[in-house]
Protein backbone atom coordinates (compact mmCIF):
# COMPACT_ATOMS: atom_id res chain seq x y z
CA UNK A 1 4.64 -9.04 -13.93
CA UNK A 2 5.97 -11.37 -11.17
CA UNK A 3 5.47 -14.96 -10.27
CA UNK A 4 3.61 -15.62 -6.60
CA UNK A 5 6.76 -17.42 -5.83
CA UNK A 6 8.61 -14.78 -6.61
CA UNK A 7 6.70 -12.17 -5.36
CA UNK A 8 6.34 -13.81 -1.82
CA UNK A 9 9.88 -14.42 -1.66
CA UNK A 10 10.32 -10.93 -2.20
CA UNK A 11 8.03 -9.78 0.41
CA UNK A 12 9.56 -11.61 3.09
CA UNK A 13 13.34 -10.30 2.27
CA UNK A 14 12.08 -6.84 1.87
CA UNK A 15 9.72 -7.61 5.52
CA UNK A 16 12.78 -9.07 7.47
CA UNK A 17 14.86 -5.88 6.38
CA UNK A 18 11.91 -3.66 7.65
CA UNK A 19 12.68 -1.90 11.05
CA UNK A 20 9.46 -0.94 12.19
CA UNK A 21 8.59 1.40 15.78
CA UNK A 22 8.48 -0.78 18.82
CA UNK A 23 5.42 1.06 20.00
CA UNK A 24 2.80 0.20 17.68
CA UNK A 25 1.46 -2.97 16.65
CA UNK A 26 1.66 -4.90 13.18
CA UNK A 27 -1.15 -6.49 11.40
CA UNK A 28 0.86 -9.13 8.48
CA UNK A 29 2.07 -8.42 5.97
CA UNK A 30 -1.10 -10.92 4.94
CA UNK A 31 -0.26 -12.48 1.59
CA UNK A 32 -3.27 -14.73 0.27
CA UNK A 33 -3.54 -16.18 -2.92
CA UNK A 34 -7.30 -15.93 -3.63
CA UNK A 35 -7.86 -18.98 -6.11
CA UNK A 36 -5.16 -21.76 -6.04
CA UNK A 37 -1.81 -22.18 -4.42
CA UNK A 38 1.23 -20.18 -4.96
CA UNK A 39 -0.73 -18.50 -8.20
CA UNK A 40 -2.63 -15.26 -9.02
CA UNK A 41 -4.69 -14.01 -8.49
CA UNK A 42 -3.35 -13.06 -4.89
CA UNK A 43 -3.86 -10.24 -2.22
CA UNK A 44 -1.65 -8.64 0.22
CA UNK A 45 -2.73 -6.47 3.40
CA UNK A 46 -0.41 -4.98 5.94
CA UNK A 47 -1.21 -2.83 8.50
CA UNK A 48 0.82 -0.82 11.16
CA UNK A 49 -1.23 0.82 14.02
CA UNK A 50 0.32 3.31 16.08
CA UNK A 51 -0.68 4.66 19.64
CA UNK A 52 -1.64 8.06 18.77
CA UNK A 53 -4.46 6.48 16.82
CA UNK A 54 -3.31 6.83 13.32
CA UNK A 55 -2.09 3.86 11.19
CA UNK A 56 -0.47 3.12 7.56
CA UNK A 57 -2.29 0.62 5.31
CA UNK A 58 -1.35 -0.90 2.44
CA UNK A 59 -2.79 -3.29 0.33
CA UNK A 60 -2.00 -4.90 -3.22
CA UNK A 61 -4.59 -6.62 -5.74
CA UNK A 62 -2.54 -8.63 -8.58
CA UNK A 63 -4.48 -10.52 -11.04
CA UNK A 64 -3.34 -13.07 -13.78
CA UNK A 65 -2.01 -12.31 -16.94
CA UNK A 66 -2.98 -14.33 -19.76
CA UNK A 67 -4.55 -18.18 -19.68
CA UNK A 68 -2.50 -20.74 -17.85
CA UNK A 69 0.15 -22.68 -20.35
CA UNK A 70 0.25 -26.49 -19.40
CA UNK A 71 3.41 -27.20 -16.80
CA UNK A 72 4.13 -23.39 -16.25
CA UNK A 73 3.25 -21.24 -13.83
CA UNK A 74 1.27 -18.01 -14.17
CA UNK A 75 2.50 -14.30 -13.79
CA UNK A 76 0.58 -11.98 -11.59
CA UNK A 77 0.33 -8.16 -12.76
CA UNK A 78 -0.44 -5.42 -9.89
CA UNK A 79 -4.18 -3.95 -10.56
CA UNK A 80 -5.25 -2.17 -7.87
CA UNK A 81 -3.02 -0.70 -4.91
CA UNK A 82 -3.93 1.76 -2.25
CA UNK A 83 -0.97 2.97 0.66
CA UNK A 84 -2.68 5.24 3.37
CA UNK A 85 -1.71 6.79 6.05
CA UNK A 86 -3.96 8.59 8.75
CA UNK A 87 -6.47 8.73 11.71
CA UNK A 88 -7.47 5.04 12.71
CA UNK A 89 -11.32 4.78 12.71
CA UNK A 90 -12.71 2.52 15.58
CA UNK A 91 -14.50 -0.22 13.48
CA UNK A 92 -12.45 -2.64 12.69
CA UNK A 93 -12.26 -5.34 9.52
CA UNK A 94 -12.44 -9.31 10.31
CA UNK A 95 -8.20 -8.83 10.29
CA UNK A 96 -8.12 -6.12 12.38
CA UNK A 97 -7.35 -4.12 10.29
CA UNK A 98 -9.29 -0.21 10.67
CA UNK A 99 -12.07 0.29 8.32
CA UNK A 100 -11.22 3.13 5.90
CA UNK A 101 -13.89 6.07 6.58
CA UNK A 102 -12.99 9.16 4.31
CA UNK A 103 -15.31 11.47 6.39
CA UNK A 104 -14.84 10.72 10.14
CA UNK A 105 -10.70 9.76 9.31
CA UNK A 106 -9.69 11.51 6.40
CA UNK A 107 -5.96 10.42 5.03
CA UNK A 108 -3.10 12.57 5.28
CA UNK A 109 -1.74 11.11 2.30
CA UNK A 110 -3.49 7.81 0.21
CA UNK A 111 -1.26 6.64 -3.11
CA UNK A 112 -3.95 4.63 -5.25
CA UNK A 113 -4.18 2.82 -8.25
CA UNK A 114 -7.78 1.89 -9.03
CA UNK A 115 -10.76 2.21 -10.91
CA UNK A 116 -9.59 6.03 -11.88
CA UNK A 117 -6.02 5.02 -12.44
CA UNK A 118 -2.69 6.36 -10.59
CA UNK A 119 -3.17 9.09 -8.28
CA UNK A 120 -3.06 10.73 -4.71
CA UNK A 121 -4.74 12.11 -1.82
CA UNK A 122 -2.25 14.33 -0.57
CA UNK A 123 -3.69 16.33 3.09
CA UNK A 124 -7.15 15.36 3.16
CA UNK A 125 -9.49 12.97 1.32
CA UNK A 126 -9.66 16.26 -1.50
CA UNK A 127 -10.13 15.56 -4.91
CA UNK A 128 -7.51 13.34 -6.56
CA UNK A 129 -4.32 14.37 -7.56
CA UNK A 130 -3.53 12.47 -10.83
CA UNK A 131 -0.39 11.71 -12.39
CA UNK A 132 -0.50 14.22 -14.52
CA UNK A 133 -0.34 16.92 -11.39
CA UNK A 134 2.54 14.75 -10.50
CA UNK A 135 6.06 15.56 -10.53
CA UNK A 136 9.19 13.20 -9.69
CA UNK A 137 6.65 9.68 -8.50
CA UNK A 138 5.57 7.43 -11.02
CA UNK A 139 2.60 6.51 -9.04
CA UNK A 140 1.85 3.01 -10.85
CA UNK A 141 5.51 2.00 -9.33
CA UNK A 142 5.17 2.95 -5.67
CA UNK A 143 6.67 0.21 -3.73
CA UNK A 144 4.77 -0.94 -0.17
CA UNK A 145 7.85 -1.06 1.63
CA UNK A 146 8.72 2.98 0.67
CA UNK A 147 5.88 4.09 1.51
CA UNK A 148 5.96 2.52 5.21
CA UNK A 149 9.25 3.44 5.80
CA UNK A 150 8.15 7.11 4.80
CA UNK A 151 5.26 7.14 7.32
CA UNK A 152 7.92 6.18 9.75
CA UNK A 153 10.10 9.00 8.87
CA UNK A 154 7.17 11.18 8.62
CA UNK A 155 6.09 10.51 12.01
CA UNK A 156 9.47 10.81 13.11
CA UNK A 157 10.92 13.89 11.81
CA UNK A 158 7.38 15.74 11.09
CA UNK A 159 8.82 15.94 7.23
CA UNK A 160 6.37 16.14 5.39
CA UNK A 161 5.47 13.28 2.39
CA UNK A 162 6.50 15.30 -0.48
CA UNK A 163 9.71 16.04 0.62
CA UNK A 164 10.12 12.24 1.83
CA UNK A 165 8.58 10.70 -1.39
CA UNK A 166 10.50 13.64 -3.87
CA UNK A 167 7.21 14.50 -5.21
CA UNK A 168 6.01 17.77 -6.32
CA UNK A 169 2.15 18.57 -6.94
CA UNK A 170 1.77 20.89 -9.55
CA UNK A 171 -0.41 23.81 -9.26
């Protein structure tokens, strides 16, 4: 659990230590609280798009924990989460940022947490991977900022994610 405060003060260290490639171009991070000033529930977006048409997404949903007290702030917990990485698909979102389509631009790698808890799409939009098929990731604690800088390494080396993100999918 975090404080907005905290959180976005976090964010912009962990941003302003981020190197990213000079080629593509950068859409936020975006970091909205979604009811009331510096409070949850909040929502942050960031995406990077690169010239060979593929991009890395990632986007955070936190939601409040507990009622408000009087004179304290509230703490945001991290509900949903989804970092992708893959083909760019030509329609565009109000931000700019590409439009998922999981037929047309199918990820090469998607870390989730949603609806049907922590898992991956690891080479394809295939079935997913959960975190029981999952060895050395905690999924629920992947971090926004590794996963970029592994799409950057990834793109740069041609290693592949599960060497970069010392995961193992079991068989």
């Amino acid at each position: 659990m975090r404080l907005f405060t905290d959180y976005a003060a976090w964010l912009q260290k962990e941003y302003a230590a981020f190197q990213s490639d000079p080629t593509c171009v950068e859409i936020g991070p975006l970091l909205r609280p979604t009811v009331a000033p510096n409070s949850p529930p909040w929502n942050m977006d960031w995406a990077i798009k690169f010239p060979d048409h593929h991009y890395a997404y990632v986007y955070e949903r936190w939601y409040a924990s507990g009622p408000a007290l009087p004179g304290r702030s509230r703490f945001g917990y991290r509900e949903h989460f989804s970092f992708h990485y893959g083909p760019t698909n030509s329609i565009l979102k109000a931000n700019g940022i590409p439009e998922r389509d999981k037929v047309v631009c199918p990820a090469i790698i998607r870390v989730d947490c949603d609806k049907h808890g922590p898992h991956l799409h690891f080479h394809g939009e295939a079935d997913h991977i959960d975190q029981a098929k999952i060895e050395g990731m905690v999924i629920q604690d992947a971090d926004p900022f590794t996963f970029m800088r592994a799409v950057l390494e990834h793109r740069a080396k041609g290693t592949d994610f599960d060497s970069i993100l010392n995961f193992k999918v079991k068989p």
